[in-house]
C-alpha atoms as a PDB file:
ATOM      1  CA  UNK A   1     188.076 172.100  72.012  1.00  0.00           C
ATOM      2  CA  UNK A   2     187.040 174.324  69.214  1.00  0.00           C
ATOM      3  CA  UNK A   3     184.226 176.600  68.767  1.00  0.00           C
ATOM      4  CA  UNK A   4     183.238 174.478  65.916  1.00  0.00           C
ATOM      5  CA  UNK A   5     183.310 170.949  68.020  1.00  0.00           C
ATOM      6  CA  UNK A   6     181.405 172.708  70.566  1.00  0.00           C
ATOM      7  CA  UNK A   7     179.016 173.525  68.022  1.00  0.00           C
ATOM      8  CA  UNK A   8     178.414 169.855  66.882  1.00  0.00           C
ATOM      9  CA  UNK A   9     178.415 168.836  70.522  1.00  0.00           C
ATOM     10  CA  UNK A  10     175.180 171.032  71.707  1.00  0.00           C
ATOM     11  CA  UNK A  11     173.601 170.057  68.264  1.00  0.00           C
ATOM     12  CA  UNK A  12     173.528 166.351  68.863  1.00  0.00           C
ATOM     13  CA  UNK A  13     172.330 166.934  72.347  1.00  0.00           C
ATOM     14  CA  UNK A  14     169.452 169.150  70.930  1.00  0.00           C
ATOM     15  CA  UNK A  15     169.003 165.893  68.227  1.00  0.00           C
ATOM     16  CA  UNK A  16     168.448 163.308  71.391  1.00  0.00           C
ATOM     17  CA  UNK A  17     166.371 165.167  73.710  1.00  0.00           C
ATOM     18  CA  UNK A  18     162.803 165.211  73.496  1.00  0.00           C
ATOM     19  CA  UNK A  19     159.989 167.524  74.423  1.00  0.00           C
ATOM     20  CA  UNK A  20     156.895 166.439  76.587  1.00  0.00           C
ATOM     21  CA  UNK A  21     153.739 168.662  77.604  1.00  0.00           C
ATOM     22  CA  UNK A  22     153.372 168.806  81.286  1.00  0.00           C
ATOM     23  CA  UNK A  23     150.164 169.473  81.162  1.00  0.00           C
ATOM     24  CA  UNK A  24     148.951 166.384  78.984  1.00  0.00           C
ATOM     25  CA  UNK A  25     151.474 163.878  81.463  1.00  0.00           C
ATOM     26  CA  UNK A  26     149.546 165.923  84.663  1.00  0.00           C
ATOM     27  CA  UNK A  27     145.898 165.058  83.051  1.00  0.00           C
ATOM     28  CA  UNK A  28     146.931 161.148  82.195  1.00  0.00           C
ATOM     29  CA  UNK A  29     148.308 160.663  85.835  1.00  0.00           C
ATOM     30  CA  UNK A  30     145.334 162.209  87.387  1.00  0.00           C
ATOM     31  CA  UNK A  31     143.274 160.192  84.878  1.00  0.00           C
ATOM     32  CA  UNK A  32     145.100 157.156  85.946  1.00  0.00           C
ATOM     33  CA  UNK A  33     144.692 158.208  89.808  1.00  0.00           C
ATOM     34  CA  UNK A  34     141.195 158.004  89.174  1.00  0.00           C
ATOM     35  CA  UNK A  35     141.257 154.710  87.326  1.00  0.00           C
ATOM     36  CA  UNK A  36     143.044 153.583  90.435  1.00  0.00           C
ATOM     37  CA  UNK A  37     140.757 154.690  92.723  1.00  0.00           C
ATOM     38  CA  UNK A  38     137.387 153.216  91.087  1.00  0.00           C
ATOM     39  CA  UNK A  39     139.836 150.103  91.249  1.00  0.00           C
ATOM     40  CA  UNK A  40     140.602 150.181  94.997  1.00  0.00           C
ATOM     41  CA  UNK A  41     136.443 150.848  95.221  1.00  0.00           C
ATOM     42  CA  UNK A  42     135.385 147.801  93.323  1.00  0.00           C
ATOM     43  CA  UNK A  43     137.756 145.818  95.516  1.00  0.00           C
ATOM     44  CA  UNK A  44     136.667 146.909  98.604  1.00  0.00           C
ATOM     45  CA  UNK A  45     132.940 146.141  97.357  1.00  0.00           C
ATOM     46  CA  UNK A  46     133.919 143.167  96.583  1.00  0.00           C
ATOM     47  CA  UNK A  47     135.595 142.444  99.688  1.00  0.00           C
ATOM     48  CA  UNK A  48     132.722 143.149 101.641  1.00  0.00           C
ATOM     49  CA  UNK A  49     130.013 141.277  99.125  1.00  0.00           C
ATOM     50  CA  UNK A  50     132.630 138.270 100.203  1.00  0.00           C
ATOM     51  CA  UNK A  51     132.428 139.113 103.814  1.00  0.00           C
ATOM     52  CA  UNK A  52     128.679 139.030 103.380  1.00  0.00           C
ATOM     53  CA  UNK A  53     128.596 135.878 101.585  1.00  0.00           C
ATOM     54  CA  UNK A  54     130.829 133.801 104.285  1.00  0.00           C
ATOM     55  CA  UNK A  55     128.810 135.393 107.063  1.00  0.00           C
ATOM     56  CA  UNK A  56     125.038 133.904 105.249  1.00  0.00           C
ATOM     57  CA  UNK A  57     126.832 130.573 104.668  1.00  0.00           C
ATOM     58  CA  UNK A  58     127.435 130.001 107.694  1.00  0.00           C
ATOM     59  CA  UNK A  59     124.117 130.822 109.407  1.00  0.00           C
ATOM     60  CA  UNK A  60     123.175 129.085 106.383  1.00  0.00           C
ATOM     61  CA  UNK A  61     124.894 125.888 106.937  1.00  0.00           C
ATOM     62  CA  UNK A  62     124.029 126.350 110.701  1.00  0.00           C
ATOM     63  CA  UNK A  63     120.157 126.519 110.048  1.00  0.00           C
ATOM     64  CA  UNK A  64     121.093 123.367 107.806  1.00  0.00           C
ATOM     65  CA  UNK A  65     122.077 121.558 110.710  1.00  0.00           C
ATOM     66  CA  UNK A  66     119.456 122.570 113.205  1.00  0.00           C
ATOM     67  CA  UNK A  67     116.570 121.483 110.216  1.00  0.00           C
ATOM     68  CA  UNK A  68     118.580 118.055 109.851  1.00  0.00           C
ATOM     69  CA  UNK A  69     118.421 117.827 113.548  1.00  0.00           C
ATOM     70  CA  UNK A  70     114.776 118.706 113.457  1.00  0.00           C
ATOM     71  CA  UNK A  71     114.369 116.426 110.661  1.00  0.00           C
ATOM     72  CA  UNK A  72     115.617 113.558 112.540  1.00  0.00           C
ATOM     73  CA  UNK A  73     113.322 114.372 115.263  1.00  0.00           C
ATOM     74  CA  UNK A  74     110.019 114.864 113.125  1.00  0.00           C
ATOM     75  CA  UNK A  75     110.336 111.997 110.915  1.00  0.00           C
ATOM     76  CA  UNK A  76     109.353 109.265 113.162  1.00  0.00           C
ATOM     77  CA  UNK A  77     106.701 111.462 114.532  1.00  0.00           C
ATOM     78  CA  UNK A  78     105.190 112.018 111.038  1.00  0.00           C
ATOM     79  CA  UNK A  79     105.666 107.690 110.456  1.00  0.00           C
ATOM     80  CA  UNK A  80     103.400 107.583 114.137  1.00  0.00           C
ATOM     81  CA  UNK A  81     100.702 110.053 112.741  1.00  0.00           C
ATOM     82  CA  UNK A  82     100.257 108.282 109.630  1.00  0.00           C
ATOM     83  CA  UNK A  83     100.431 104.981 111.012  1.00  0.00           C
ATOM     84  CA  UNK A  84      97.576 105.925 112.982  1.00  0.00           C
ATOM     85  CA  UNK A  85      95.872 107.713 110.623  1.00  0.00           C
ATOM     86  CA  UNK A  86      95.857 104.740 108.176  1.00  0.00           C
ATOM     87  CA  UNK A  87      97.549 106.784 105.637  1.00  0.00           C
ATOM     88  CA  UNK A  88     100.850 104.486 105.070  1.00  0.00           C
ATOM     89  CA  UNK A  89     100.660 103.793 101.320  1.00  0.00           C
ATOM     90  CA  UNK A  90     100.639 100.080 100.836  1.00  0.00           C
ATOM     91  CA  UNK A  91      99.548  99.269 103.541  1.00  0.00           C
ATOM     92  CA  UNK A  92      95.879  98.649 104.873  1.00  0.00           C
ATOM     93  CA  UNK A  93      94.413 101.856 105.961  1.00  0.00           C
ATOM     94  CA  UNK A  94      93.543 101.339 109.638  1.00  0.00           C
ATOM     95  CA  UNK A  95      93.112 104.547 111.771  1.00  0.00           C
ATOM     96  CA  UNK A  96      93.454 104.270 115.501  1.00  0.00           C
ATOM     97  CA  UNK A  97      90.277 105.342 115.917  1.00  0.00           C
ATOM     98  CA  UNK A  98      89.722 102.044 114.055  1.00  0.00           C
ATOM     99  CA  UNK A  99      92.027 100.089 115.593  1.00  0.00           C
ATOM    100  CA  UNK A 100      90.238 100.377 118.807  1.00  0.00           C
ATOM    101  CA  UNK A 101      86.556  99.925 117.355  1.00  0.00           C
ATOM    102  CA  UNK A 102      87.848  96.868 116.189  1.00  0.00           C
ATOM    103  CA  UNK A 103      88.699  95.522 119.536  1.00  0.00           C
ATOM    104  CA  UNK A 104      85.755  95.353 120.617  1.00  0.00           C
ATOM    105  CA  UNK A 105      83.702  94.951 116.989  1.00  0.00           C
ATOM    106  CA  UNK A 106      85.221  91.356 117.479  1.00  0.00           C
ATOM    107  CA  UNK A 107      83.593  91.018 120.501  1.00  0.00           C
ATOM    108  CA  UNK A 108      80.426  92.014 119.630  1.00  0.00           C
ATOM    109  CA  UNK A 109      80.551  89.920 116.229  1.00  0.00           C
ATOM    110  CA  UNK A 110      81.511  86.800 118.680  1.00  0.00           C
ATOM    111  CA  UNK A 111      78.107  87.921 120.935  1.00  0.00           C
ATOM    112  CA  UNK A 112      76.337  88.735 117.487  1.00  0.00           C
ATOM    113  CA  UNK A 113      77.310  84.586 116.020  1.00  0.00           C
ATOM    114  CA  UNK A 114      75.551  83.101 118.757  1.00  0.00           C
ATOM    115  CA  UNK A 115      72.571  84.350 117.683  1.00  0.00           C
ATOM    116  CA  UNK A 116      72.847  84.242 114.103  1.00  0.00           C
ATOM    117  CA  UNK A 117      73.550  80.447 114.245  1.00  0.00           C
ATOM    118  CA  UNK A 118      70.519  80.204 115.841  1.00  0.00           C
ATOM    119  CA  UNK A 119      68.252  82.345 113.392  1.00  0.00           C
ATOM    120  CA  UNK A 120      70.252  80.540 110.400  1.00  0.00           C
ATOM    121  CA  UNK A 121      70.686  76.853 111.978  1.00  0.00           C
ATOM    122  CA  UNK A 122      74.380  77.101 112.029  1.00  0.00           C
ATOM    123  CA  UNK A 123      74.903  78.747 107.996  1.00  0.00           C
ATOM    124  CA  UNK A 124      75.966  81.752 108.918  1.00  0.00           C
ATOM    125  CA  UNK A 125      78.993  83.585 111.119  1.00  0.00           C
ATOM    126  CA  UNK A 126      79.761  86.881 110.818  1.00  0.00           C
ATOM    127  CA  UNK A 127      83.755  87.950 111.090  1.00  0.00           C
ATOM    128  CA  UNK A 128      85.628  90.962 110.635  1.00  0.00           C
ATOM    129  CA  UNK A 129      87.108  91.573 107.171  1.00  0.00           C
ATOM    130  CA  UNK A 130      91.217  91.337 107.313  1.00  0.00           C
ATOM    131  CA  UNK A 131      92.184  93.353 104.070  1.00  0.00           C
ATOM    132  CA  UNK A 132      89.881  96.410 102.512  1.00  0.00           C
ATOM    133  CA  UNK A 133      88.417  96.146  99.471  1.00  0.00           C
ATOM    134  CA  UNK A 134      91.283  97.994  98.053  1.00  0.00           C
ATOM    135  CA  UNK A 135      93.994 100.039  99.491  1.00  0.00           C
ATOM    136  CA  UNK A 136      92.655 103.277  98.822  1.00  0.00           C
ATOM    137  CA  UNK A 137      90.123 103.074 101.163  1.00  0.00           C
ATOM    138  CA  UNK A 138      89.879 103.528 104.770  1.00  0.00           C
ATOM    139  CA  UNK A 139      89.484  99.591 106.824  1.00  0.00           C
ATOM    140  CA  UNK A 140      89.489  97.988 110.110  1.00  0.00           C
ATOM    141  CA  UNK A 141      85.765  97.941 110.314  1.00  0.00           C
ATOM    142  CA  UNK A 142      84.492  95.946 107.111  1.00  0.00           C
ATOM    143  CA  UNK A 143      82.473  92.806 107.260  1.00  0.00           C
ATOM    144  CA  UNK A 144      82.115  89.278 105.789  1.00  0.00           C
ATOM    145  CA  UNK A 145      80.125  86.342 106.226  1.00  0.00           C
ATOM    146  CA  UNK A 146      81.261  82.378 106.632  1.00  0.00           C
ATOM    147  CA  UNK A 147      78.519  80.151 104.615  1.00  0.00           C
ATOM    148  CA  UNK A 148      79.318  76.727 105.802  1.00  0.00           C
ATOM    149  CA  UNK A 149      76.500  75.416 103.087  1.00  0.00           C
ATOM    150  CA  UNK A 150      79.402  76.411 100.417  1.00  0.00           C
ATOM    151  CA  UNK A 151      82.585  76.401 102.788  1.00  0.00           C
ATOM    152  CA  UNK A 152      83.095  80.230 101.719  1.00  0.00           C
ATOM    153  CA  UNK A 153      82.951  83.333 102.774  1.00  0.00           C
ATOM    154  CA  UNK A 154      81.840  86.387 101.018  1.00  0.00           C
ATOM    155  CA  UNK A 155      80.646  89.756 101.095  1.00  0.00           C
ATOM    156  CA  UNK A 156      78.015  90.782 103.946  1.00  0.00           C
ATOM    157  CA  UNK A 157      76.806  92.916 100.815  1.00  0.00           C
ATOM    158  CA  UNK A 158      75.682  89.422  99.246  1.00  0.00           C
ATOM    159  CA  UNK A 159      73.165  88.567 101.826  1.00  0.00           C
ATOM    160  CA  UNK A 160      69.436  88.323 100.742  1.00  0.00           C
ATOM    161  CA  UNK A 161      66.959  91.020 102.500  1.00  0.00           C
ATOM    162  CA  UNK A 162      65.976  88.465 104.909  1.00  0.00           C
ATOM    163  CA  UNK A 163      69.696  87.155 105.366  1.00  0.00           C
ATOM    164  CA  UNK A 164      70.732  90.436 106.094  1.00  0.00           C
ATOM    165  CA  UNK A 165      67.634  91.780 108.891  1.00  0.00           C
ATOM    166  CA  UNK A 166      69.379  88.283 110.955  1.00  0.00           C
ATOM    167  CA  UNK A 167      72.518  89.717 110.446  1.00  0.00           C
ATOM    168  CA  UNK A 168      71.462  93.169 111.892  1.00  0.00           C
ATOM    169  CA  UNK A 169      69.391  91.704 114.314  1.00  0.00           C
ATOM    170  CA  UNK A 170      72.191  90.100 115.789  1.00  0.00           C
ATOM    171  CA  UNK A 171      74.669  93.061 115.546  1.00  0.00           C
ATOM    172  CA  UNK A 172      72.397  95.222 117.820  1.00  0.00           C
ATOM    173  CA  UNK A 173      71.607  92.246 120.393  1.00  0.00           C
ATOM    174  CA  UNK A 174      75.186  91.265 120.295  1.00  0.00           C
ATOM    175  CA  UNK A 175      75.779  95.154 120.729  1.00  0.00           C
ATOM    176  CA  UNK A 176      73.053  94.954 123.376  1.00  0.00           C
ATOM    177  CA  UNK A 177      75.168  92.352 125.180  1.00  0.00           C
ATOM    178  CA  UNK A 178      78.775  93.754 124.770  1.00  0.00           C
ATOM    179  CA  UNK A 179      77.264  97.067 126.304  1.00  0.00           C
ATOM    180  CA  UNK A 180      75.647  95.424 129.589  1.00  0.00           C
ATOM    181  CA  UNK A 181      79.223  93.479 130.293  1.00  0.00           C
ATOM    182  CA  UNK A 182      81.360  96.464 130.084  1.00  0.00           C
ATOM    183  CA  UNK A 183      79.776  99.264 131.022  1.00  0.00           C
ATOM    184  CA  UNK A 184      80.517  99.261 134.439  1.00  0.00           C
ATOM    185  CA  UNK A 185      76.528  97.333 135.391  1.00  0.00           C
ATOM    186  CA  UNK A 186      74.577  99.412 132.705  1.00  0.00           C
ATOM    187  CA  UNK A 187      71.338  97.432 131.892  1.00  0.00           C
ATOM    188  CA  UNK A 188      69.497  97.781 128.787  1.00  0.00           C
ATOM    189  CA  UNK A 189      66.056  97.360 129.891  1.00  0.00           C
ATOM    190  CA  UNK A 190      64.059  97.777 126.552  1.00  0.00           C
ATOM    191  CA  UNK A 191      64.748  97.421 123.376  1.00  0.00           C
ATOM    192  CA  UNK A 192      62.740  98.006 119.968  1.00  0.00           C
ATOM    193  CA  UNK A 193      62.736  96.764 116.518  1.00  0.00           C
ATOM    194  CA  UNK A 194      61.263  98.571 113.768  1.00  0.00           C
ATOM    195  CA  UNK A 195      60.294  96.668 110.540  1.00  0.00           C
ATOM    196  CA  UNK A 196      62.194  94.310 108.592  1.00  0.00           C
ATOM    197  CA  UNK A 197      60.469  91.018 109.471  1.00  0.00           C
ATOM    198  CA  UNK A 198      58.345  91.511 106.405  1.00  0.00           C
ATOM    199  CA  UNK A 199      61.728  90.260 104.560  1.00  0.00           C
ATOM    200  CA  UNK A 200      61.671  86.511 106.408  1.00  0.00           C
ATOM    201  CA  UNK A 201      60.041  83.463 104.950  1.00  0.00           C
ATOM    202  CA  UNK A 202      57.280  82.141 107.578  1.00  0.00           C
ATOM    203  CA  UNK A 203      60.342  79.851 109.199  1.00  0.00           C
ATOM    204  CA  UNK A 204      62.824  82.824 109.762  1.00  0.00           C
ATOM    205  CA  UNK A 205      59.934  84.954 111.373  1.00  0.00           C
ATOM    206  CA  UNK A 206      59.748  81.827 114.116  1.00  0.00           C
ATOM    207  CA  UNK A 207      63.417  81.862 114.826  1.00  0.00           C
ATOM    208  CA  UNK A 208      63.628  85.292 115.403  1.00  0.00           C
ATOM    209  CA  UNK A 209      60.821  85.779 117.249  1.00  0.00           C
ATOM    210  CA  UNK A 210      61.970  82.735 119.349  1.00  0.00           C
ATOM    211  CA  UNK A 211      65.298  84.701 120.109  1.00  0.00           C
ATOM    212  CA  UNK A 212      63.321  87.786 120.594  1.00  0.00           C
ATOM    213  CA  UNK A 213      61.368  86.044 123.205  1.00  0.00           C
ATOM    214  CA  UNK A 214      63.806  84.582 125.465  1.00  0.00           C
ATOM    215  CA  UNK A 215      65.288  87.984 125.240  1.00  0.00           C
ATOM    216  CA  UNK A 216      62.256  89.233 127.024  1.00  0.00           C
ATOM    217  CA  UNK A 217      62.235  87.031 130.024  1.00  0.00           C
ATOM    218  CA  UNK A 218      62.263  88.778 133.059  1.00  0.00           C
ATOM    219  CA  UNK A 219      62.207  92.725 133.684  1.00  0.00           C
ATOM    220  CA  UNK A 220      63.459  93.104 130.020  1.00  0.00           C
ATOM    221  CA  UNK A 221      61.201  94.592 127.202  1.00  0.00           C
ATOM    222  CA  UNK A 222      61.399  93.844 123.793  1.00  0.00           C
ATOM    223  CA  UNK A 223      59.039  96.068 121.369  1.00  0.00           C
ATOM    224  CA  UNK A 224      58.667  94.958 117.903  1.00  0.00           C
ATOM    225  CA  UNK A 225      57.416  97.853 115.264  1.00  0.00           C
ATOM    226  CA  UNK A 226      55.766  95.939 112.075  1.00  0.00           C
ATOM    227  CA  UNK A 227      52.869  95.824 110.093  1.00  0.00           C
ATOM    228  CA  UNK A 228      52.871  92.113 109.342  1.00  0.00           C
ATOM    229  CA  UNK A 229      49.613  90.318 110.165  1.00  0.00           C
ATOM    230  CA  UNK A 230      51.505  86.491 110.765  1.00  0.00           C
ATOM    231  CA  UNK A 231      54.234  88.372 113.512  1.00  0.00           C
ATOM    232  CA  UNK A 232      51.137  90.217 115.436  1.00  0.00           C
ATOM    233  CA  UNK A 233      49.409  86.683 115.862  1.00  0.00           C
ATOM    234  CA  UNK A 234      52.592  85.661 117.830  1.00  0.00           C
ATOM    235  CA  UNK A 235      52.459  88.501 120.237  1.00  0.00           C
ATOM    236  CA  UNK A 236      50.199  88.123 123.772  1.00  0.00           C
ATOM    237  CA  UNK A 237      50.868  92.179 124.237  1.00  0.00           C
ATOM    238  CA  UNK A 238      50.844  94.359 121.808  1.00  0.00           C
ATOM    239  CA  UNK A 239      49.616  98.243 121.189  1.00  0.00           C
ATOM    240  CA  UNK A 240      47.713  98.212 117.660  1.00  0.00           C
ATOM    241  CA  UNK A 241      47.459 101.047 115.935  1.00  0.00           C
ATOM    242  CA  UNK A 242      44.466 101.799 113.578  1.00  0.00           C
ATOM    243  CA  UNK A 243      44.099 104.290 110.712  1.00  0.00           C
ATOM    244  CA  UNK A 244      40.248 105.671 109.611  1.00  0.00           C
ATOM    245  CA  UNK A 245      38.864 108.494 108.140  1.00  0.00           C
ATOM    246  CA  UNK A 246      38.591 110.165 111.204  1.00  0.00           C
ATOM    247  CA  UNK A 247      42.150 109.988 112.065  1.00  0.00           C
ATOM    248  CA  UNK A 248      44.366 106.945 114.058  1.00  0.00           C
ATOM    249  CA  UNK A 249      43.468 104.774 117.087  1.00  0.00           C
ATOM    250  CA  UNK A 250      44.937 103.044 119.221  1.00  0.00           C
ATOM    251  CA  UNK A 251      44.139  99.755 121.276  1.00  0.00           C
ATOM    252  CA  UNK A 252      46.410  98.180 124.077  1.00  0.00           C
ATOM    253  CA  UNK A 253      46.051  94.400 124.434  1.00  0.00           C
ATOM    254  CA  UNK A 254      47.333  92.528 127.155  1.00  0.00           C
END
């Protein structure tokens, strides 16, 4: 080979080979390093925000299950407390409480009927109402009356003032009654009524003070508490009560 062809040789070589700053490649690769690194950081986070995340859904899914369980449990414990509570929508709203006053409400409404058919001549019986008078409000212990004049019944509300001082007249005696049969030989000894006979027609003043009457035979007492001049004609014993001027007196006739 010539000088010349060497010449050309080491030119062409010097033509294809190209120059790079060490420096600048050193800076990119430890810039890249870097990049690299944040990288492997983020992943790593993100590894252990997925850890974190399996390990709450399962407690999660296990507190699930122990609620559902708990769920099951309470459920027909909650139907029980409303049920006797009255608080079951759509349905009448009886409490327990109520339930149990009823029992024996119909026992002293069946005590109470005997005497009301005598004080009304066989118009009236008292029963217990089956339905509220809507559902919002509480029942069990609501009244009506059967009026065999019209074959209806209706609304203890409805009676007249004197209807209605028969009615409670034969609540507390019927009371009176239930009381002395199941209270273990309890007697109920005296008894007084205050007012309300100045509501009766002349007729229903006899027939209650007839019931009243019989009531007293024997060691029971039965005080009556009125003001009406017709009622204290009817009565052997009696304790009346005078106002003056100088204050009240009282005389005690036998």
């Amino acid at each position: 080979m010539t000088q010349l062809e060497n010449f050309v040789q080491r030119t062409e070589l010097s033509e294809e080979t190209k120059i790079y700053d060490l420096t600048k490649l050193q800076d990119e690769m430890n810039t890249i390093t870097l990049r690299m690194k944040d990288i492997d950081d983020a992943l790593e986070g993100l590894n252990g925000s997925n850890a974190i995340r399996e390990i709450a859904l399962q407690k999660g899914r296990a507190e699930l299950k122990i609620r559902q369980k708990l769920e099951k449990q309470y459920l027909p414990i909650l139907e029980l407390s409303k049920t006797a509570n009255g608080e079951l929508s759509g349905k009448d709203k009886i409490t327990f409480e109520s339930f149990v006053q009823g029992f024996y409400f119909d026992r002293v409404l069946r005590a109470a009927n005997l005497r009301l058919g005598e004080m009304t001549e066989g118009r009236y019986r008292l029963f217990r109402a089956e339905n509220a008078s809507d559902k919002r409000s509480q029942s069990g212990l609501e009244m009506e009356v059967m009026d065999y004049y019209t074959g209806k019944s209706r609304s203890v509300k409805s009676l007249s003032g004197g209807e209605a001082f028969k009615a409670s007249l034969s609540l507390a005696l019927g009371l009176s009654d239930v009381i002395q049969s199941h209270a273990g030989g309890v007697q109920i000894d005296a008894m007084f009524i205050d007012e309300g006979f100045g509501a009766l027609d002349e007729q229903s003043r006899e027939q209650a003070v007839q019931v009243l009457q019989r009531l007293s035979y024997g060691n029971r007492l039965v005080g009556i508490i009125s003001h009406i001049t017709e009622l204290k004609e009817n009565i052997e014993k009696k304790i009346l009560v005078q106002r003056s001027s100088k204050g009240s007196s009282v005389e005690v006739i036998s």
